[in-house]
PDB file of N, CA and C in Angstrom:
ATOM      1  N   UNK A   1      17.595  -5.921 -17.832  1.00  0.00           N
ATOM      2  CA  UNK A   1      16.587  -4.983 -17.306  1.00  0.00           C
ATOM      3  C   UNK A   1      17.010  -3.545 -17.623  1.00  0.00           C
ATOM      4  N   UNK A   2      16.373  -2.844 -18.482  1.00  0.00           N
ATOM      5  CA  UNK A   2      16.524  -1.678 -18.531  1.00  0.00           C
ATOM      6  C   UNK A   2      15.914  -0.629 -17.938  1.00  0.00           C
ATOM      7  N   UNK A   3      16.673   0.751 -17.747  1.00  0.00           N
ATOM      8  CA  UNK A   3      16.044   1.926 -17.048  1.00  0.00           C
ATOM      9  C   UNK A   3      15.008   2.084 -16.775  1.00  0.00           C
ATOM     10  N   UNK A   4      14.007   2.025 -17.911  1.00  0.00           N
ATOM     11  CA  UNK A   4      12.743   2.020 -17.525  1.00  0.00           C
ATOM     12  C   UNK A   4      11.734   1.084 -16.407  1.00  0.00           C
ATOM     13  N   UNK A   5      12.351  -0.256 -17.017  1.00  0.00           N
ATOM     14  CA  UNK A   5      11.582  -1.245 -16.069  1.00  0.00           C
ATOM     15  C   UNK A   5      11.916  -0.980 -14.457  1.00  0.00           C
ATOM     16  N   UNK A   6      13.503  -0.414 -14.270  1.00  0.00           N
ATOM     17  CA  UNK A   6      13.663  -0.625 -13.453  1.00  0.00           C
ATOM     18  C   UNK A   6      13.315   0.398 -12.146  1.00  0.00           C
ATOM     19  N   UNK A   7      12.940   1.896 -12.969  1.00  0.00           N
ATOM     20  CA  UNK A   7      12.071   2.586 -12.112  1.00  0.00           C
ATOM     21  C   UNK A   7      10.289   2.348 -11.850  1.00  0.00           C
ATOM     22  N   UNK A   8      10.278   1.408 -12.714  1.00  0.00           N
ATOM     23  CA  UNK A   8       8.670   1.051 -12.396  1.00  0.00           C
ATOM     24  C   UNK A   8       8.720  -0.023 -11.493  1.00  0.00           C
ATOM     25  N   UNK A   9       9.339  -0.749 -11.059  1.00  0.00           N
ATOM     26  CA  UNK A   9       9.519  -1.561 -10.164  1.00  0.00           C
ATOM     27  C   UNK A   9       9.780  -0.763  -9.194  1.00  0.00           C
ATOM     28  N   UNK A  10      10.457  -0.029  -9.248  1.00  0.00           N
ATOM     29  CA  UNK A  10      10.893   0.897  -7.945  1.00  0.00           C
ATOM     30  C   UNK A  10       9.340   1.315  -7.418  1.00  0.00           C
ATOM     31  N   UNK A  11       8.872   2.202  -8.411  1.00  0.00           N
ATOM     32  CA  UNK A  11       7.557   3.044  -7.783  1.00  0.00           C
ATOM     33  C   UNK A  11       6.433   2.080  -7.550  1.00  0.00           C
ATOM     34  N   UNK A  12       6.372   0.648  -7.759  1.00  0.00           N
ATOM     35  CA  UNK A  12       5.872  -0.007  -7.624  1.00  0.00           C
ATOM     36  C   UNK A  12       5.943  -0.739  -6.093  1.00  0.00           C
ATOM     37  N   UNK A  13       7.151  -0.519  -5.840  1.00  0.00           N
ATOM     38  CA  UNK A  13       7.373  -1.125  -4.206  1.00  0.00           C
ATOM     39  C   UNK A  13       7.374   0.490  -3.262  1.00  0.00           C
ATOM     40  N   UNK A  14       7.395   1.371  -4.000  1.00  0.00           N
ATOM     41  CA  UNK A  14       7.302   2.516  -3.034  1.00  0.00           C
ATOM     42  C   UNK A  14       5.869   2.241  -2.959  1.00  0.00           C
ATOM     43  N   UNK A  15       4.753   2.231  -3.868  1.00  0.00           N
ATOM     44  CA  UNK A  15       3.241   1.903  -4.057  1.00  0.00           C
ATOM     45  C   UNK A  15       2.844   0.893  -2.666  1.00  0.00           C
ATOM     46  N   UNK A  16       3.666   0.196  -2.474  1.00  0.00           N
ATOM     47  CA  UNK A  16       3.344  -0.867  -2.112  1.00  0.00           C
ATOM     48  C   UNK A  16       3.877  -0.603  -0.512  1.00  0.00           C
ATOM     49  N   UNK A  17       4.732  -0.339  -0.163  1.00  0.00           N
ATOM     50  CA  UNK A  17       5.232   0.688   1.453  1.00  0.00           C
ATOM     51  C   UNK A  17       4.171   1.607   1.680  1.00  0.00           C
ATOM     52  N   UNK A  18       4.062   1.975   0.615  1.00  0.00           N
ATOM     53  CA  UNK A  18       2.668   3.928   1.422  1.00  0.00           C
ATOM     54  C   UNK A  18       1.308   3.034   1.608  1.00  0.00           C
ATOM     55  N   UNK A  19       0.768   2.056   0.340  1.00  0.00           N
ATOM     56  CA  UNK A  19      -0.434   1.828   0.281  1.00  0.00           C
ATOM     57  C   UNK A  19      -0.717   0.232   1.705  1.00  0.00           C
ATOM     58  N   UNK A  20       0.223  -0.690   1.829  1.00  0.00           N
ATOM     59  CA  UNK A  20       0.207  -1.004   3.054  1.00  0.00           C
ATOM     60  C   UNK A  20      -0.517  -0.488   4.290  1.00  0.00           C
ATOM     61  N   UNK A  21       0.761   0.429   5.196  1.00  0.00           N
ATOM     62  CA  UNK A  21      -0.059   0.368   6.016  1.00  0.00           C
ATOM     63  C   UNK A  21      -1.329   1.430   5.998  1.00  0.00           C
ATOM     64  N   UNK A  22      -1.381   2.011   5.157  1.00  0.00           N
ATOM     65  CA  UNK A  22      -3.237   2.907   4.858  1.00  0.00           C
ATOM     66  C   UNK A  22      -4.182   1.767   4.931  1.00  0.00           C
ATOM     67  N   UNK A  23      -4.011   0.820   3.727  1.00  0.00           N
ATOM     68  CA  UNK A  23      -5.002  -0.671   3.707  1.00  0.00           C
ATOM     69  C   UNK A  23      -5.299  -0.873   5.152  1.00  0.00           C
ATOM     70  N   UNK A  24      -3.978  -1.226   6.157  1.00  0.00           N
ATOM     71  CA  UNK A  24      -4.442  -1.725   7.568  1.00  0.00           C
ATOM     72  C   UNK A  24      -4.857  -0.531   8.219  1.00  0.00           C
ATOM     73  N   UNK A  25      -4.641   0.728   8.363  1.00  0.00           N
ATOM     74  CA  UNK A  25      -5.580   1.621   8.894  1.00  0.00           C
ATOM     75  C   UNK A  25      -6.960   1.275   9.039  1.00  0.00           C
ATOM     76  N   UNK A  26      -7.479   1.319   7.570  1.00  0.00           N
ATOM     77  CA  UNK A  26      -8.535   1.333   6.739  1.00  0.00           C
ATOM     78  C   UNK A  26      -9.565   0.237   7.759  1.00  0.00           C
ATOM     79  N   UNK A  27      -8.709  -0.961   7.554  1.00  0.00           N
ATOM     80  CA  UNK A  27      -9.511  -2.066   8.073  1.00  0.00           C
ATOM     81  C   UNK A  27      -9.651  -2.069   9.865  1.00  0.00           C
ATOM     82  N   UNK A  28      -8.423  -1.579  10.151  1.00  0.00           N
ATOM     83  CA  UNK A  28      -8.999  -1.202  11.164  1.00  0.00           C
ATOM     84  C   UNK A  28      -9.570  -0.241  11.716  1.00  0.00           C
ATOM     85  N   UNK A  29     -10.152   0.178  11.256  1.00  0.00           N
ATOM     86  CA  UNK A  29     -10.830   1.330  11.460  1.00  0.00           C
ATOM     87  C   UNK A  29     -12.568   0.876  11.321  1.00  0.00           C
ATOM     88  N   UNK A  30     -12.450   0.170  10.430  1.00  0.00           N
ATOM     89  CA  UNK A  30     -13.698  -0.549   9.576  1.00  0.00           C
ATOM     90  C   UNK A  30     -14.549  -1.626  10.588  1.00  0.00           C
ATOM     91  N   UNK A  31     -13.010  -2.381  11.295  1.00  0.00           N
ATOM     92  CA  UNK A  31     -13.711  -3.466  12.321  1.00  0.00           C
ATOM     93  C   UNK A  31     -14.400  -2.782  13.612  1.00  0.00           C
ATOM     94  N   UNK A  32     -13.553  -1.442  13.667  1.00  0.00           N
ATOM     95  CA  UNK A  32     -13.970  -1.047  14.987  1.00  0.00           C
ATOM     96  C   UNK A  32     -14.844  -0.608  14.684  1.00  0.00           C
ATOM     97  N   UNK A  33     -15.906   0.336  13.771  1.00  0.00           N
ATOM     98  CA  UNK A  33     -16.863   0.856  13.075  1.00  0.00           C
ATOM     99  C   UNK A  33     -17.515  -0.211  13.414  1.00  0.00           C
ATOM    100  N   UNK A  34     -17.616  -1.561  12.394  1.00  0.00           N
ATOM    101  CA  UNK A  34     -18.775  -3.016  12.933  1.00  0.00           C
ATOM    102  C   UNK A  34     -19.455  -3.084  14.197  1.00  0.00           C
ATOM    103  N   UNK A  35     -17.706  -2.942  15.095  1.00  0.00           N
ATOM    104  CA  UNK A  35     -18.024  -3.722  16.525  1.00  0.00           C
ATOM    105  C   UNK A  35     -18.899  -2.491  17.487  1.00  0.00           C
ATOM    106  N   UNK A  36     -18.558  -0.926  16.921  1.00  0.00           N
ATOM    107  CA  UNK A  36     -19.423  -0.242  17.258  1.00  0.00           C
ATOM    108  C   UNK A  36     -21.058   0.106  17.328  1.00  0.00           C
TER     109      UNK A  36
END
């Protein structure tokens, strides 16, 4: 595995920590919107 791959994997799991919990914000936010 070289340098490169191995910072795209990196920013790929940082991607994946920030964009998490926003997604569950999102949805919840969305259900309560419905149930409203």
């Amino acid at each position: 595995m070289n340098k490169t791959e191995l910072l795209i994997s990196q920013k790929e799991l940082d991607f994946k920590v920030i964009c998490y919990p926003v997604a569950l914000i999102c949805c919840h936010k969305a259900l309560v919107l419905m149930r409203a």
